[in-house]
N, C-alpha and C. Protein backbone atom coordinates (compact mmCIF):
# COMPACT_ATOMS: atom_id res chain seq x y z
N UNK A 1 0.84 -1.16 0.00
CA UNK A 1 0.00 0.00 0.00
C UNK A 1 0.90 1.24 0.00
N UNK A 2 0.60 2.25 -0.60
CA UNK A 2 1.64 3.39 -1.02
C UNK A 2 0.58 4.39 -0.48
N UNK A 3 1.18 5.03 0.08
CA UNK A 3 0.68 6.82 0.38
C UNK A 3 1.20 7.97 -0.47
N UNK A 4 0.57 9.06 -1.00
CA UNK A 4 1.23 9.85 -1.63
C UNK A 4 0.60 11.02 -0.80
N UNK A 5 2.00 11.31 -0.08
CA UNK A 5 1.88 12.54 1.10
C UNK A 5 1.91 13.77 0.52
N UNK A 6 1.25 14.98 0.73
CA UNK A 6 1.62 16.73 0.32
C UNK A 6 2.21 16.65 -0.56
N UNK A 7 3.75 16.49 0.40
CA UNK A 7 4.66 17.50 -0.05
C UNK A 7 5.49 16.62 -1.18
N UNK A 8 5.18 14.94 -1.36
CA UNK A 8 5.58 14.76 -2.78
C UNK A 8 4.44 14.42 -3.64
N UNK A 9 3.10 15.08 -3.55
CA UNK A 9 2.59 15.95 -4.53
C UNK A 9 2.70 16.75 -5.46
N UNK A 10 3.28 17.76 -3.97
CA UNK A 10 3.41 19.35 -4.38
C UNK A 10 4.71 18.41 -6.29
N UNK A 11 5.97 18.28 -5.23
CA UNK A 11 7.26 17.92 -6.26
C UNK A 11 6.83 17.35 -7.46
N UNK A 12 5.54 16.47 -7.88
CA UNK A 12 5.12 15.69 -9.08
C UNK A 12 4.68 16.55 -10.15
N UNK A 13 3.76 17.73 -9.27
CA UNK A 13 3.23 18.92 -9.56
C UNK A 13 3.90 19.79 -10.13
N UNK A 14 5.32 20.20 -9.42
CA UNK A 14 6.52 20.57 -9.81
C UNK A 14 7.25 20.26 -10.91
N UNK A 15 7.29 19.12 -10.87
CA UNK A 15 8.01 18.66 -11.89
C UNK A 15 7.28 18.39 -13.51
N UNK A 16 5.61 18.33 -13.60
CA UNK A 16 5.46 18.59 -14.66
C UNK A 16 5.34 19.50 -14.99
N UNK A 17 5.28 20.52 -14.49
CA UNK A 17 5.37 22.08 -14.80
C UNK A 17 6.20 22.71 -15.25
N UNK A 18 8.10 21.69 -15.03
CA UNK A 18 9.31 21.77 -15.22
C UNK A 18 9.20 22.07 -16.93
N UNK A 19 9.47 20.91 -17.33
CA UNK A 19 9.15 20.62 -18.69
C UNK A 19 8.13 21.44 -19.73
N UNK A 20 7.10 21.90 -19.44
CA UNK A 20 6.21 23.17 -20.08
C UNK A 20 7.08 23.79 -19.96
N UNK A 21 7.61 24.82 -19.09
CA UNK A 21 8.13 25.98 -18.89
C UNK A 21 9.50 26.13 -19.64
N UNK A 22 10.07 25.05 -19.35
CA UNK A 22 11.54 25.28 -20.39
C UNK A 22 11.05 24.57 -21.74
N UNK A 23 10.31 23.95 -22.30
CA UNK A 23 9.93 23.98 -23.85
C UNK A 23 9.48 25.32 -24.52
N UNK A 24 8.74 26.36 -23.67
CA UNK A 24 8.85 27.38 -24.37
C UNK A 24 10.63 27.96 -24.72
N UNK A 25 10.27 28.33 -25.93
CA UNK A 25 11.78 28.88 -26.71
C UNK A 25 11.40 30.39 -26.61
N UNK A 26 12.19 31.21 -27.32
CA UNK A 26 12.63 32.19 -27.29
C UNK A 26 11.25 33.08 -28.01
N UNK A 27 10.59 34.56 -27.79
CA UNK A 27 9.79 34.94 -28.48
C UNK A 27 10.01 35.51 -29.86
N UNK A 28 9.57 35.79 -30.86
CA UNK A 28 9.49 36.95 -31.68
C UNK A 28 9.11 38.08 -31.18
N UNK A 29 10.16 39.01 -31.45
CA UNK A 29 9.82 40.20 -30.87
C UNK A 29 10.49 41.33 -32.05
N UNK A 30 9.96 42.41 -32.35
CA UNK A 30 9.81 43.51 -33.53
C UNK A 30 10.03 44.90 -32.46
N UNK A 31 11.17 45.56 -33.42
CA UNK A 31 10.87 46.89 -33.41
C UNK A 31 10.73 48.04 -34.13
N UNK A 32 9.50 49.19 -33.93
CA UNK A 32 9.35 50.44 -34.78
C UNK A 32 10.03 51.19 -34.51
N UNK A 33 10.63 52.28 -34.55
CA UNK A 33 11.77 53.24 -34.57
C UNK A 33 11.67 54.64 -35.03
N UNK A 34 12.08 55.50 -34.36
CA UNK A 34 12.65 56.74 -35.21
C UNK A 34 13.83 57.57 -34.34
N UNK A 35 14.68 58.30 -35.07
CA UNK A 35 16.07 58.17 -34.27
C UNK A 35 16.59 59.88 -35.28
N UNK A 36 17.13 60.79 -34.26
CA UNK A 36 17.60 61.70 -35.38
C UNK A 36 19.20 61.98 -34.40
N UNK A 37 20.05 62.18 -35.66
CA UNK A 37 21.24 62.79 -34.68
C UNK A 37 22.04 63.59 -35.35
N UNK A 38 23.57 63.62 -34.95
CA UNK A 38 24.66 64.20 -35.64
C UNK A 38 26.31 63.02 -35.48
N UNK A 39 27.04 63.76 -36.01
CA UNK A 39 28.45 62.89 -35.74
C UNK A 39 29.82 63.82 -36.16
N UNK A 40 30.67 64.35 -35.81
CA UNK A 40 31.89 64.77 -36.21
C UNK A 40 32.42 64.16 -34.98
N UNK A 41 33.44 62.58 -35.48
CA UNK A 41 34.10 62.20 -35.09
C UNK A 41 33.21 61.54 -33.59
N UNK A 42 32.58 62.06 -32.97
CA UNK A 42 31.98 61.82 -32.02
C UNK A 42 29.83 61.84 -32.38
N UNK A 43 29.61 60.56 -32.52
CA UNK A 43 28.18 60.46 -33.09
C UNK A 43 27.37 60.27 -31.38
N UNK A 44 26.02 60.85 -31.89
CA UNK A 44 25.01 60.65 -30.95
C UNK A 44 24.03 60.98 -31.93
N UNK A 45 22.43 60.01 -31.23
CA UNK A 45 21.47 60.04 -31.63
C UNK A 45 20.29 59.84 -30.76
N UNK A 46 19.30 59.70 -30.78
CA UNK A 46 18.10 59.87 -30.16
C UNK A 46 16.70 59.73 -30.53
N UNK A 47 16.07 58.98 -30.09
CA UNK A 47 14.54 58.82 -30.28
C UNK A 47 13.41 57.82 -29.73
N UNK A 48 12.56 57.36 -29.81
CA UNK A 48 11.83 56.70 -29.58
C UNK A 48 11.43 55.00 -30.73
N UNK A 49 10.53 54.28 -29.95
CA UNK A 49 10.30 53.23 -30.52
C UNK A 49 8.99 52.53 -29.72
N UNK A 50 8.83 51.71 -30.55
CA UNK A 50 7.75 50.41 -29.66
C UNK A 50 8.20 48.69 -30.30
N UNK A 51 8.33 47.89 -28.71
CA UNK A 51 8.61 46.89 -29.24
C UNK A 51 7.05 46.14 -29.08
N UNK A 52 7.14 44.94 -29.74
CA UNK A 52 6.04 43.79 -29.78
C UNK A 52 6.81 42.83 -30.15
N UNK A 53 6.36 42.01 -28.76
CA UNK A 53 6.22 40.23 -29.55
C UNK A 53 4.97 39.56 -29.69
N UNK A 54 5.59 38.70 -30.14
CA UNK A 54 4.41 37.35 -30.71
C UNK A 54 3.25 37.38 -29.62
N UNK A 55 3.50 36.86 -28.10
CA UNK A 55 2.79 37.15 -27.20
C UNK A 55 1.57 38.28 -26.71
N UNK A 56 1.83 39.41 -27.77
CA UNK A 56 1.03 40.29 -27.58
C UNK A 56 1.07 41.10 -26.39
N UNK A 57 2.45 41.39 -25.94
CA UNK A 57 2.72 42.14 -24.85
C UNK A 57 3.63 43.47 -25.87
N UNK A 58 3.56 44.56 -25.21
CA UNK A 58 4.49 45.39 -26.46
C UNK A 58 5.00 46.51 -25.01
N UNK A 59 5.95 47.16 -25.61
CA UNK A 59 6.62 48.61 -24.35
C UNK A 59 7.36 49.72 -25.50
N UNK A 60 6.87 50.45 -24.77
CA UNK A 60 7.59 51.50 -25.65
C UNK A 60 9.00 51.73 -24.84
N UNK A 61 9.68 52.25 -25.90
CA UNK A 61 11.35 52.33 -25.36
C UNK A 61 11.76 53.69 -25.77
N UNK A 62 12.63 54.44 -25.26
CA UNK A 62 13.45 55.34 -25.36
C UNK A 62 14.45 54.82 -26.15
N UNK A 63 15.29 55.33 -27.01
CA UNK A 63 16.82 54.92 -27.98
C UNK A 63 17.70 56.09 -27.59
N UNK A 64 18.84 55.82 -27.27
CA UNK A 64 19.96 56.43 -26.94
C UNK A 64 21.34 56.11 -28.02
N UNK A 65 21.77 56.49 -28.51
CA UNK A 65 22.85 56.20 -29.44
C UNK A 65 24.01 57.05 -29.43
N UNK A 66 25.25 56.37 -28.48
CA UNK A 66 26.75 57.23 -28.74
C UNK A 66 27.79 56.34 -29.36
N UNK A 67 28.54 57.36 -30.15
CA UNK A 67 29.71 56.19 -30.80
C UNK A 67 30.85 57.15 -31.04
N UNK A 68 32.09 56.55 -31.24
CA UNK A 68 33.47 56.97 -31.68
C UNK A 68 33.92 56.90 -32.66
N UNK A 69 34.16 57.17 -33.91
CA UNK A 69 34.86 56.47 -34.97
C UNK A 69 35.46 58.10 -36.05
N UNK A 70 35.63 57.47 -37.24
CA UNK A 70 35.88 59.00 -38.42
C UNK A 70 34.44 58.84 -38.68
N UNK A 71 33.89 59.53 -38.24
CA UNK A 71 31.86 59.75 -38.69
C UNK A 71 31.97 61.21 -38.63
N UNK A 72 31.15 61.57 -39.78
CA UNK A 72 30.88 62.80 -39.92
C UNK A 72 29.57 62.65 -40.66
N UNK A 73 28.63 63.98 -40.17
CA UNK A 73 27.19 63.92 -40.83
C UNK A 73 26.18 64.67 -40.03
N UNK A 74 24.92 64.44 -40.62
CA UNK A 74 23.61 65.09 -40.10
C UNK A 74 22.48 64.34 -40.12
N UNK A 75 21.80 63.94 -39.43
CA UNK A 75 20.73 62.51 -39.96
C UNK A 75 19.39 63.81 -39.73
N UNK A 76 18.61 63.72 -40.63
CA UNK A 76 17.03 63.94 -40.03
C UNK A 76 16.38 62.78 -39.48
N UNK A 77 15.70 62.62 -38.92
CA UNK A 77 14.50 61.74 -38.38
C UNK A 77 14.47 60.34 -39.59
N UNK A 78 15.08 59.26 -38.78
CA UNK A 78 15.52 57.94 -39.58
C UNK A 78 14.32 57.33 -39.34
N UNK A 79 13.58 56.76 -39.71
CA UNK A 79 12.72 55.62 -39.71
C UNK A 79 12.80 54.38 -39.62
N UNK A 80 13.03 53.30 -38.65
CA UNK A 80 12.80 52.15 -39.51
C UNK A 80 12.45 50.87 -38.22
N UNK A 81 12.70 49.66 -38.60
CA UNK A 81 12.02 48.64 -37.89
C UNK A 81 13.14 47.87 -37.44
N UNK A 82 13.31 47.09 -36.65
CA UNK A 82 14.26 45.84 -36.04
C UNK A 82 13.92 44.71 -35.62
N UNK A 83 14.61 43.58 -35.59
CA UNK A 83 13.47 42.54 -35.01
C UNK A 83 15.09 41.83 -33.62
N UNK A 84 14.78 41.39 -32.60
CA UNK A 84 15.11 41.01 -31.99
C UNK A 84 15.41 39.34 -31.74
N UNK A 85 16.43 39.36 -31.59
CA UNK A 85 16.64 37.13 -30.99
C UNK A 85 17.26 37.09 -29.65
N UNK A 86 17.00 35.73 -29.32
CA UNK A 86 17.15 35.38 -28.22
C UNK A 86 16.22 36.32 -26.75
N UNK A 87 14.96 36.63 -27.23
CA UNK A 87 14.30 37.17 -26.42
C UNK A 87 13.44 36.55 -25.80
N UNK A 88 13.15 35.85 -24.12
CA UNK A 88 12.40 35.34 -23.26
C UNK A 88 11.24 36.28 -22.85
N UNK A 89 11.35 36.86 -22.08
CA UNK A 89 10.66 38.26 -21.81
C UNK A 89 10.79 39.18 -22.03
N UNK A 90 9.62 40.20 -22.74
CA UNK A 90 9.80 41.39 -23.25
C UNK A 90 10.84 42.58 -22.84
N UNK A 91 11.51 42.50 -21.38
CA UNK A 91 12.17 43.37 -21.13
C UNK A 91 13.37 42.57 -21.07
N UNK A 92 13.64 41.30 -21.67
CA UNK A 92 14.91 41.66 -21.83
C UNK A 92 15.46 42.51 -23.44
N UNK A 93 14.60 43.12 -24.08
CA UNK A 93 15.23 44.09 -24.68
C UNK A 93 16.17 45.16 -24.32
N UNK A 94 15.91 45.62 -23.24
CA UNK A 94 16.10 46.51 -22.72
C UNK A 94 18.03 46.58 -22.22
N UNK A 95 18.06 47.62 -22.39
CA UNK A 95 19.77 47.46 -22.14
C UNK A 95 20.62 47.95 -23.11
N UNK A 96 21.69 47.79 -22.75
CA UNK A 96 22.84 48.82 -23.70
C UNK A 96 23.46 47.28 -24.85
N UNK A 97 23.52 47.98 -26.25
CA UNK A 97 24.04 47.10 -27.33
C UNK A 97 24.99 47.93 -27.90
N UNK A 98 26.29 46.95 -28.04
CA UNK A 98 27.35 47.17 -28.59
C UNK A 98 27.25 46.87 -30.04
N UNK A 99 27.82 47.82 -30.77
CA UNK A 99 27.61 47.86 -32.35
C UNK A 99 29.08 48.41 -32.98
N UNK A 100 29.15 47.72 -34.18
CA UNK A 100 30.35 48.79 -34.90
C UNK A 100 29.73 48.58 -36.75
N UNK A 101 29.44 50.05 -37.18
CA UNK A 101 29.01 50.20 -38.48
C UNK A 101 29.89 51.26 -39.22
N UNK A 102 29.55 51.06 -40.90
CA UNK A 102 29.80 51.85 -41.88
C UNK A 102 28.69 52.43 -42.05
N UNK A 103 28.57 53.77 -42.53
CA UNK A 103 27.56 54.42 -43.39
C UNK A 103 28.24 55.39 -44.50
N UNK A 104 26.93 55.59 -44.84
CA UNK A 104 27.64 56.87 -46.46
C UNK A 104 26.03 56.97 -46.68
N UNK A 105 25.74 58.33 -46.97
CA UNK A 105 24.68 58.65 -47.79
C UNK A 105 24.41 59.99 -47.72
N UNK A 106 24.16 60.72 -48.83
CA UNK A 106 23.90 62.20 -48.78
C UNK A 106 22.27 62.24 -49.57
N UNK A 107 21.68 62.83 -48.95
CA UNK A 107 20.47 63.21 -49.17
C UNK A 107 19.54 62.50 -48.31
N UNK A 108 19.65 61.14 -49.17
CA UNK A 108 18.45 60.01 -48.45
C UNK A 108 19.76 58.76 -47.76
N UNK A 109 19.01 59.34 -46.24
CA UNK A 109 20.02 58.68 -45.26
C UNK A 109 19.49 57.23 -45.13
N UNK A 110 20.56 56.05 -44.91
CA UNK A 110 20.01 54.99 -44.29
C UNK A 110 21.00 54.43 -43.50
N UNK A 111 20.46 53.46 -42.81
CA UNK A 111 21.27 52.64 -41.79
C UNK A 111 20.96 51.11 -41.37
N UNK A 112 21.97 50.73 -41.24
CA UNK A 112 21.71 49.01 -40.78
C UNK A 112 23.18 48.51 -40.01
N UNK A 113 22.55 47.93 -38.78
CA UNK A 113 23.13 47.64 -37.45
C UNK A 113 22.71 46.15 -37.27
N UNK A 114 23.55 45.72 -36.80
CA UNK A 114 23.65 44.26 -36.14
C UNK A 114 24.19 44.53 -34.78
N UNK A 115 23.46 44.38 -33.68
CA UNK A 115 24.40 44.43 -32.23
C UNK A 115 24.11 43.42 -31.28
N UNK A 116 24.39 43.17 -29.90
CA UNK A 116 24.07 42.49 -29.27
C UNK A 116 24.49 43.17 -27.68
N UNK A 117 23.54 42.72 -27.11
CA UNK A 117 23.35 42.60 -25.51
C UNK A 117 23.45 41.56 -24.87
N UNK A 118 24.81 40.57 -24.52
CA UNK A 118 24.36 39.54 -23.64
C UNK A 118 23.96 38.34 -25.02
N UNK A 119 22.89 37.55 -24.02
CA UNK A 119 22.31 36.54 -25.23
C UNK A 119 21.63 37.48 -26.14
N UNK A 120 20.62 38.61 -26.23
CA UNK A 120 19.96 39.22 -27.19
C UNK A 120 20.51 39.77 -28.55
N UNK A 121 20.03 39.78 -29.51
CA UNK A 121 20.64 40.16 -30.68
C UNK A 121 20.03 40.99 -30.84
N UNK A 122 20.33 42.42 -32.02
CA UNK A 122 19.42 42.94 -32.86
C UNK A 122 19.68 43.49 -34.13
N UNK A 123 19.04 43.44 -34.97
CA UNK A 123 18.92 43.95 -35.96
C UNK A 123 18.25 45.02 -36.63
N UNK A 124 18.84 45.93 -36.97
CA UNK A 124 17.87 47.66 -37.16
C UNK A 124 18.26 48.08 -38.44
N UNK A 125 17.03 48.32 -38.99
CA UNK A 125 17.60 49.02 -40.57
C UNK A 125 16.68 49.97 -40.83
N UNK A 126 16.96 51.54 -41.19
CA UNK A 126 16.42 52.77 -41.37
C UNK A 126 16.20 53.59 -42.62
N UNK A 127 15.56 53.70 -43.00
CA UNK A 127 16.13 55.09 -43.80
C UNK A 127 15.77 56.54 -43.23
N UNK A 128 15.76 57.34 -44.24
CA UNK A 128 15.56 58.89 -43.48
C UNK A 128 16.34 59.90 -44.56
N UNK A 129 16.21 61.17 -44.05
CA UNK A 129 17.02 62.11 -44.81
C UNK A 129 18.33 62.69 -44.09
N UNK A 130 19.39 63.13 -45.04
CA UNK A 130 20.88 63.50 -44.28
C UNK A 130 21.89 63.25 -45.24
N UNK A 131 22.66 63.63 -44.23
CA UNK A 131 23.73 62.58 -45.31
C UNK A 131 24.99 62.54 -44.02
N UNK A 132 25.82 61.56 -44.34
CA UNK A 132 26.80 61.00 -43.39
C UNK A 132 28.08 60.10 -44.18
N UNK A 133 28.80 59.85 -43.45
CA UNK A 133 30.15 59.46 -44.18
C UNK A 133 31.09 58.31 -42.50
N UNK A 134 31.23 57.14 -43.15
CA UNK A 134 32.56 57.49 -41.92
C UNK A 134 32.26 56.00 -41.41
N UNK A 135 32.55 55.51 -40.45
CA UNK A 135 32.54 54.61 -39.22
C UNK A 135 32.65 54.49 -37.91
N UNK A 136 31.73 54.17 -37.19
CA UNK A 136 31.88 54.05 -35.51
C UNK A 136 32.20 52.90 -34.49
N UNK A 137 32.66 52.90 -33.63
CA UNK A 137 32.11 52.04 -32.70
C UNK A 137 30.97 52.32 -31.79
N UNK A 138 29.92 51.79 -31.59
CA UNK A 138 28.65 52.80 -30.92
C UNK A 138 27.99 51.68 -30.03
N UNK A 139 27.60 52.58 -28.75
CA UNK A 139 26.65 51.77 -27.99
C UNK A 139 25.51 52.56 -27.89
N UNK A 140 24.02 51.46 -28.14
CA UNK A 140 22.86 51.68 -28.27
C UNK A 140 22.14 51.15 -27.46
N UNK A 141 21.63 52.02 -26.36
CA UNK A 141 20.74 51.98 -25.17
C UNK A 141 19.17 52.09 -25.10
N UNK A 142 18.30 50.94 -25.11
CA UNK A 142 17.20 51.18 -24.82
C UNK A 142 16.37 51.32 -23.66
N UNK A 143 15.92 52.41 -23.10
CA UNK A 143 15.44 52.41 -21.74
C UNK A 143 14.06 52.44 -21.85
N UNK A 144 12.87 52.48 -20.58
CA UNK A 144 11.87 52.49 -20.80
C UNK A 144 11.62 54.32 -20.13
């Protein structure tokens, strides 16, 4: 005759719950964007965004952008979208990403970044008006 007491209940309970929880993988998660700045030798930029994932949870974010490199330029108001990997919960977007890019464009500005935070990746590609020249090393901060 076997008894099945509480508290190795509770653990059976526990333990199939184990298995759900780590089969979920990583979300899809998207971002909208707009970002305007400058650069002689020393770049910064600035603007807003909203992320969403799959889940249907979304946050709006602040964008912060400083970098070092030969950059020279003027961006107007860049536009564009990003999508994120290795994302569990929506805030782990959040945080400073290390990046190093080329640009060039006079008139109709654009941009595209690959960076990462940790496990998170991202990917951002813009256009906009300006024009710019050069290369950075840049870290890109999203706060709420």
């Amino acid at each position: 005759m076997s008894r099945v007491t509480p508290g190795w209940a509770l653990l059976l309970l526990l333990g199939m719950s184990l298995p759900a929880a780590a089969a979920k993988g990583p979300q899809e998660c998207t971002l909208r964007y707009t970002l305007s700045g400058w650069s002689v030798l020393y770049s910064t930029a600035s603007g807003t965004g909203k992320v969403t994932c799959n889940d249907g949870r979304s946050l709006a974010v602040k964008i912060r952008a400083r970098g070092v490199g030969l950059s020279f330029g003027r961006l107007g108001t860049i536009a564009g979208h990003g999508r994120f990997t290795g994302v569990y919960r929506i805030r782990d977007v959040l945080g400073s990403y290390m990046a190093m890019d080329a640009h060039a464009g006079v008139h109709r500005a654009g941009s595209a970044h690959a960076m990462t935070n940790g496990p998170v990746g991202l990917r951002m590609v813009g256009k906009g008006r300006g024009w710019d020249l050069g290369f950075a090393i840049s870290k890109v901060t999203l706060s709420q």
